[in-house]
Protein backbone atom coordinates (compact mmCIF):
# COMPACT_ATOMS: atom_id res chain seq x y z
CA UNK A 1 -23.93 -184.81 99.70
CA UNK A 2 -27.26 -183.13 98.86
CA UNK A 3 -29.84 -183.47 101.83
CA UNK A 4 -33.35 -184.65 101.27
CA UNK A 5 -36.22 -182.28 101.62
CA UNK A 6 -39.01 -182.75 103.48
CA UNK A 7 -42.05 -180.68 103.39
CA UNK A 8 -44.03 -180.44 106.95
CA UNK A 9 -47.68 -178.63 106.21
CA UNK A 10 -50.30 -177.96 108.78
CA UNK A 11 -53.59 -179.42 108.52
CA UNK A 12 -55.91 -179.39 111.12
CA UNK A 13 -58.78 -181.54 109.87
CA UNK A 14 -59.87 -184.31 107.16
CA UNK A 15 -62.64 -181.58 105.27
CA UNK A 16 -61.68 -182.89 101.63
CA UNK A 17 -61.29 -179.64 100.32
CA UNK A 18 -58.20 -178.70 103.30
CA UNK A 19 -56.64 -182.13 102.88
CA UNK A 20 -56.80 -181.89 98.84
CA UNK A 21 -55.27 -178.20 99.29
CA UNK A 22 -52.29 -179.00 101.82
CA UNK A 23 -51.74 -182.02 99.59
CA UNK A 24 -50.91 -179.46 96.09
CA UNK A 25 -49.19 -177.58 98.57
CA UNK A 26 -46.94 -180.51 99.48
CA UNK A 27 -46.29 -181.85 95.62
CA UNK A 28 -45.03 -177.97 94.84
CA UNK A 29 -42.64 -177.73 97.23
CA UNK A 30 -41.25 -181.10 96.09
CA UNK A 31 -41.25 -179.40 92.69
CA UNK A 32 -44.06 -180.84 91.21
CA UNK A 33 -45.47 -184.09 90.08
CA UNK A 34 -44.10 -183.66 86.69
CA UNK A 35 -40.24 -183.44 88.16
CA UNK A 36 -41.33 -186.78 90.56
CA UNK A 37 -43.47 -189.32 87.83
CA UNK A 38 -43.41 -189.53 84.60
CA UNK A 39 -46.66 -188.84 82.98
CA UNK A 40 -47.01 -192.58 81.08
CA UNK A 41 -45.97 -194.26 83.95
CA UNK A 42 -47.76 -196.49 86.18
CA UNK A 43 -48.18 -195.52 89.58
CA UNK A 44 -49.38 -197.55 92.97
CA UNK A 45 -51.24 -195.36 95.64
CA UNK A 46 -49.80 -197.58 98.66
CA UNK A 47 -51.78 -197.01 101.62
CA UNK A 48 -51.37 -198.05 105.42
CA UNK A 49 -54.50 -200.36 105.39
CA UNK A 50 -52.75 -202.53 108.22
CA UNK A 51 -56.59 -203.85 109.17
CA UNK A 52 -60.32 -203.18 108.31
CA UNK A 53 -60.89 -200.33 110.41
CA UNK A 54 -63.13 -196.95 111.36
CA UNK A 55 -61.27 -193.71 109.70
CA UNK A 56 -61.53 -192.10 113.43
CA UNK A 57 -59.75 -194.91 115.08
CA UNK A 58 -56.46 -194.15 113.47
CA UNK A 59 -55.17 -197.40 112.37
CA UNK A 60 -55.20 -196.29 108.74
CA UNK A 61 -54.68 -193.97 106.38
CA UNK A 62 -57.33 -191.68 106.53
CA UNK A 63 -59.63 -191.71 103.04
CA UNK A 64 -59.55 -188.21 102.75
CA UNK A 65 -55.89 -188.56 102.42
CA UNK A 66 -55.61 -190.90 99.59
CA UNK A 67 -58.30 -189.02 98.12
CA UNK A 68 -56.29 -185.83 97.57
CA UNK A 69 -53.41 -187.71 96.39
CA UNK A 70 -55.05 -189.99 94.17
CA UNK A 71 -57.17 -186.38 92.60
CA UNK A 72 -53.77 -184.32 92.45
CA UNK A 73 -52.32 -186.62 90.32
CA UNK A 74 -55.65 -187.46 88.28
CA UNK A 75 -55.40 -183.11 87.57
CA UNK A 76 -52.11 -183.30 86.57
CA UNK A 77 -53.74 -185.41 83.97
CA UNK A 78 -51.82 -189.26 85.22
CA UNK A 79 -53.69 -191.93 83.89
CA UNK A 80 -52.23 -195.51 84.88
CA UNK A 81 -53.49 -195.39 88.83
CA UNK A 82 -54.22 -198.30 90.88
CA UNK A 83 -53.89 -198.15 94.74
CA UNK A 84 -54.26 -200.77 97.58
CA UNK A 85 -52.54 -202.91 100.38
CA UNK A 86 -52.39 -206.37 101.60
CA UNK A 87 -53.57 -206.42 104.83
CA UNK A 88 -52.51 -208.97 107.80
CA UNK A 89 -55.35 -211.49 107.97
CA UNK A 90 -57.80 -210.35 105.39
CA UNK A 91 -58.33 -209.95 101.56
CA UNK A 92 -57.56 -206.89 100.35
CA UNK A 93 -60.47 -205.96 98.65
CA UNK A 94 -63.25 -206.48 102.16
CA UNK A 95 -60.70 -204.82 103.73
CA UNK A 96 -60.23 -201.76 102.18
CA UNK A 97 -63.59 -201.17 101.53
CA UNK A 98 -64.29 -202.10 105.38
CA UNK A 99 -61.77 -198.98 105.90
CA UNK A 100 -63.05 -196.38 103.31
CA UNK A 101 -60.80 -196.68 100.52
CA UNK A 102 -62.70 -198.66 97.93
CA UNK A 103 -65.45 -196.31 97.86
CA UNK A 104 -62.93 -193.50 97.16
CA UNK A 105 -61.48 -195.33 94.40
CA UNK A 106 -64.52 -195.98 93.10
CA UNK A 107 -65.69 -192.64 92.85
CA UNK A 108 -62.56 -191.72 91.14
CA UNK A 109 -62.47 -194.69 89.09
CA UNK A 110 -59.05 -196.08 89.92
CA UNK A 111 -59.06 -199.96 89.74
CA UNK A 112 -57.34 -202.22 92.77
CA UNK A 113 -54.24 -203.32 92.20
CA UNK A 114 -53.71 -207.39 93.37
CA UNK A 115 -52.26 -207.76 96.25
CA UNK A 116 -53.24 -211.63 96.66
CA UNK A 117 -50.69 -212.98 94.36
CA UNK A 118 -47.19 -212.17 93.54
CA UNK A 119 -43.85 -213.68 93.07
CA UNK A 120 -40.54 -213.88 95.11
CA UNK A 121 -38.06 -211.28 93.67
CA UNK A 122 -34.10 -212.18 94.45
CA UNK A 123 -32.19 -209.24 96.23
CA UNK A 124 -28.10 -209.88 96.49
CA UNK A 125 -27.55 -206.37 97.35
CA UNK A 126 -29.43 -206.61 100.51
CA UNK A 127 -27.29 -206.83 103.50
CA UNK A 128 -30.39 -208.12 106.38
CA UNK A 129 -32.45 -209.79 103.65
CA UNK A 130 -31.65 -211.08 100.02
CA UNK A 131 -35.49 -212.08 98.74
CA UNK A 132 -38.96 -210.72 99.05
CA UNK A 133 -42.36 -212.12 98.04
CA UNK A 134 -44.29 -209.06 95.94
CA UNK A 135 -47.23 -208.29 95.26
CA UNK A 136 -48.16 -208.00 91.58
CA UNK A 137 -49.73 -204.43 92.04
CA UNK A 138 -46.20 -203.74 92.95
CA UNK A 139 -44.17 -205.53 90.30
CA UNK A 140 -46.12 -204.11 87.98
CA UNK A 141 -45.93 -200.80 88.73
CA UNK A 142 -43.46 -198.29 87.72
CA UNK A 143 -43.92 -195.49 90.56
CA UNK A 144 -44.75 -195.94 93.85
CA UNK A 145 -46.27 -193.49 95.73
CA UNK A 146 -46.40 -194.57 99.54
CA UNK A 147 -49.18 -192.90 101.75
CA UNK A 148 -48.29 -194.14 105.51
CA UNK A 149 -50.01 -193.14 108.85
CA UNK A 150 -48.03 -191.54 111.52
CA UNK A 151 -47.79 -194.17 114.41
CA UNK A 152 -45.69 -195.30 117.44
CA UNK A 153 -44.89 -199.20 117.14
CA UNK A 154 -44.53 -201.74 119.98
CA UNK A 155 -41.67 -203.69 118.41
CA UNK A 156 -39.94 -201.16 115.75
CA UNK A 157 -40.47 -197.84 117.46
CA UNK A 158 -42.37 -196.11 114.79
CA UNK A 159 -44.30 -197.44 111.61
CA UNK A 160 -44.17 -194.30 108.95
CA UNK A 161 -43.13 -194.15 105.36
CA UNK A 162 -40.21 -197.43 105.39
CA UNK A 163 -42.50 -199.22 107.34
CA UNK A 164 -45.56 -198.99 105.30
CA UNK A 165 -43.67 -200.76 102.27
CA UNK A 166 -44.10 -203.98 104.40
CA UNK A 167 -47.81 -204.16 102.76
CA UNK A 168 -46.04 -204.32 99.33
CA UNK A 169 -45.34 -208.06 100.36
CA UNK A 170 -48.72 -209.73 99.81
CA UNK A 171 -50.61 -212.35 102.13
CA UNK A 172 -49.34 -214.03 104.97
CA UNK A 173 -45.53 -213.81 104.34
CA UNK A 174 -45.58 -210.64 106.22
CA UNK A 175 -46.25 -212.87 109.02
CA UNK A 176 -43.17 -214.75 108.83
CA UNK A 177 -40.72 -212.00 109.46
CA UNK A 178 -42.32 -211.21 112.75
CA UNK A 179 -41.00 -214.98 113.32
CA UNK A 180 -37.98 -214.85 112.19
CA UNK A 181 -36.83 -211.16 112.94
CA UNK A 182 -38.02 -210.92 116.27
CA UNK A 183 -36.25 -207.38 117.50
CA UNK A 184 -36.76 -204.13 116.69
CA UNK A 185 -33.35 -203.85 114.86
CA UNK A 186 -33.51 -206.66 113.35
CA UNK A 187 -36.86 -206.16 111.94
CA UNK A 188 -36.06 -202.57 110.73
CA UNK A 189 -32.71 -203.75 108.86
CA UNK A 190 -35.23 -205.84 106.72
CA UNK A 191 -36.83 -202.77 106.24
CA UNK A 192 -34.24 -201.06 105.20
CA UNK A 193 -33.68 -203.79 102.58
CA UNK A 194 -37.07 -204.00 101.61
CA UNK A 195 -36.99 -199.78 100.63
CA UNK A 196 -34.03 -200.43 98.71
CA UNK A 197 -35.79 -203.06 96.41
CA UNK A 198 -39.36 -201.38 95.67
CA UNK A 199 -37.93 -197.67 95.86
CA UNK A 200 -41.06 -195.83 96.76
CA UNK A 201 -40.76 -192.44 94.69
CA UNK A 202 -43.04 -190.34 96.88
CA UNK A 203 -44.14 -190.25 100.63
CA UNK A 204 -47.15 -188.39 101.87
CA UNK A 205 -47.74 -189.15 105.54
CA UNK A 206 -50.70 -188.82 107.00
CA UNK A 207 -50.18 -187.33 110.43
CA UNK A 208 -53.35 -185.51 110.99
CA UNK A 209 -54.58 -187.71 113.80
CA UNK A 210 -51.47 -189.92 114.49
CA UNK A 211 -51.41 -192.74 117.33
CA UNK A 212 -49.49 -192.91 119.75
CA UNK A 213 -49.06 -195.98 122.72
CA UNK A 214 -48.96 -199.75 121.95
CA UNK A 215 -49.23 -199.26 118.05
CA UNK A 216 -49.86 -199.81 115.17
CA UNK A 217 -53.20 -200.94 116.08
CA UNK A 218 -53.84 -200.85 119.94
CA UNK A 219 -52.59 -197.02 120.48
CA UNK A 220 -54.58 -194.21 120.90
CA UNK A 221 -55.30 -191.71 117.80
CA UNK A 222 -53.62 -187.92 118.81
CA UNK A 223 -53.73 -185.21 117.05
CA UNK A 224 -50.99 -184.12 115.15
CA UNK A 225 -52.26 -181.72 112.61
CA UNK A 226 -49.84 -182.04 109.98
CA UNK A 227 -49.19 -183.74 106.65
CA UNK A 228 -45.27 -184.27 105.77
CA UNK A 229 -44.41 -185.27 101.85
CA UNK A 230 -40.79 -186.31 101.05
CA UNK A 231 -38.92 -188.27 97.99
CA UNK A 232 -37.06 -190.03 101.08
CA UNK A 233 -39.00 -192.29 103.43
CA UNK A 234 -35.76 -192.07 105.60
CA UNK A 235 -35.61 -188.51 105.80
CA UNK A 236 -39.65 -188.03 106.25
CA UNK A 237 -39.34 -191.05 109.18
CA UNK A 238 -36.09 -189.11 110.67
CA UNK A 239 -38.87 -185.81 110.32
CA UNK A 240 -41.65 -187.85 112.03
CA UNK A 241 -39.61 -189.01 114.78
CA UNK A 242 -38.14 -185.15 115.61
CA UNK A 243 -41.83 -183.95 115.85
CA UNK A 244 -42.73 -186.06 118.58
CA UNK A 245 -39.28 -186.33 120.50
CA UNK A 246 -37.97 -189.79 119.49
CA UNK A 247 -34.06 -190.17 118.61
């Protein structure tokens, strides 16, 4: 059985030009974009915009972050870029420009995907959950490239690169598993099902300032000084959780 690779880089800071240069770093030890996507493909920058928030605060991915991934790729000469989330309680579009992101993509010209409509997509082969509501961005897209923050969780431990996929499922139906799933295990089985369906093809984590405490919103940002990339959200979470002690 070959074993996933995961590339672990420092990066002490979110100065563009460090981020953008860890982040090349990153995509060639993977082996390069070109052995990951497909150069006429379409590909999703999915960030961890979980609510409008201040950069600093670490609730989010940080800009700078999706900036260097979203500019690697555009130098590699990809095309067919759109990015986004769908937060908790908000529209995606105020909230991602509340957080930094839509200004980014603007500057680099990258259009937001929808993440306020979508469609229910059947999944036998799940074995916690058989059907998800998607977003279009994400039904439409044939490459995902998930961008996560590194935080602790109150109810499923950690929220890294499975977690982040949650976002894929647009508006308010996120809500609903909280309801129905209401452990940790439980929850994260979903997860599990969830990864299976959209199969992310990249992870870059943003773990520069992580958070730590009663995540993924009332913790307290900590510096971590790295940035881990992986074609495995399993094996970058199983990465994560080593760095900071967590079985």
């Amino acid at each position: 059985m070959n074993r996933s690779r995961v590339a672990l880089l420092r990066c002490d800071s979110y100065d563009e030009d460090a981020v953008f240069e860890t982040v090349k770093r990153g995509f060639a030890l993977l082996g390069g974009l070109a052995a990951l996507v497909r150069p006429e493909e379409r590909v999703l920058f999915k960030v961890n915009n979980l609510a409008s928030s201040k950069p600093d605060d670490a609730v989010t991915t940080h800009p700078s972050v999706f900036r260097a991934v979203a500019k690697a790729f555009m130098d590699a000469g990809y095309t067919k870029l759109v990015y986004g989330d769908s937060p908790g309680f908000e529209k995606p579009a105020a909230s991602l420009a509340k957080s930094g992101f839509a200004q980014v993509a603007s500057a680099l010209e990258i259009p937001l995907g929808d993440f306020e409509t979508g469609r229910r997509v059947d999944f036998p082969e799940g074995r916690a959950w058989n059907s998800f509501d998607l977003a279009m961005a994400v039904l439409e897209t044939d490459a995902l490239v998930t961008i996560p923050k590194m935080k602790t969780h109150a109810l499923a431990r950690i929220t890294g690169a499975v977690k982040n996929q949650l976002g894929c499922v647009y508006g308010l139906n996120k809500a609903a598993f909280h309801a129905k799933l209401p452990t940790g295990t439980l929850f994260s089985r979903m997860l599990v099902d969830l990864n299976r369906l959209v199969s992310p093809r990249l992870c870059v984590m943003d773990g520069i300032v992580a958070m730590e405490g009663n995540g993924p919103r009332g913790g307290k940002p900590r510096k971590m000084n790295c940035l881990l990339f992986s074609t495995d959200p399993v094996a970058l979470d199983a990465t994560f959780c080593r760095l900071i002690g967590l079985d």
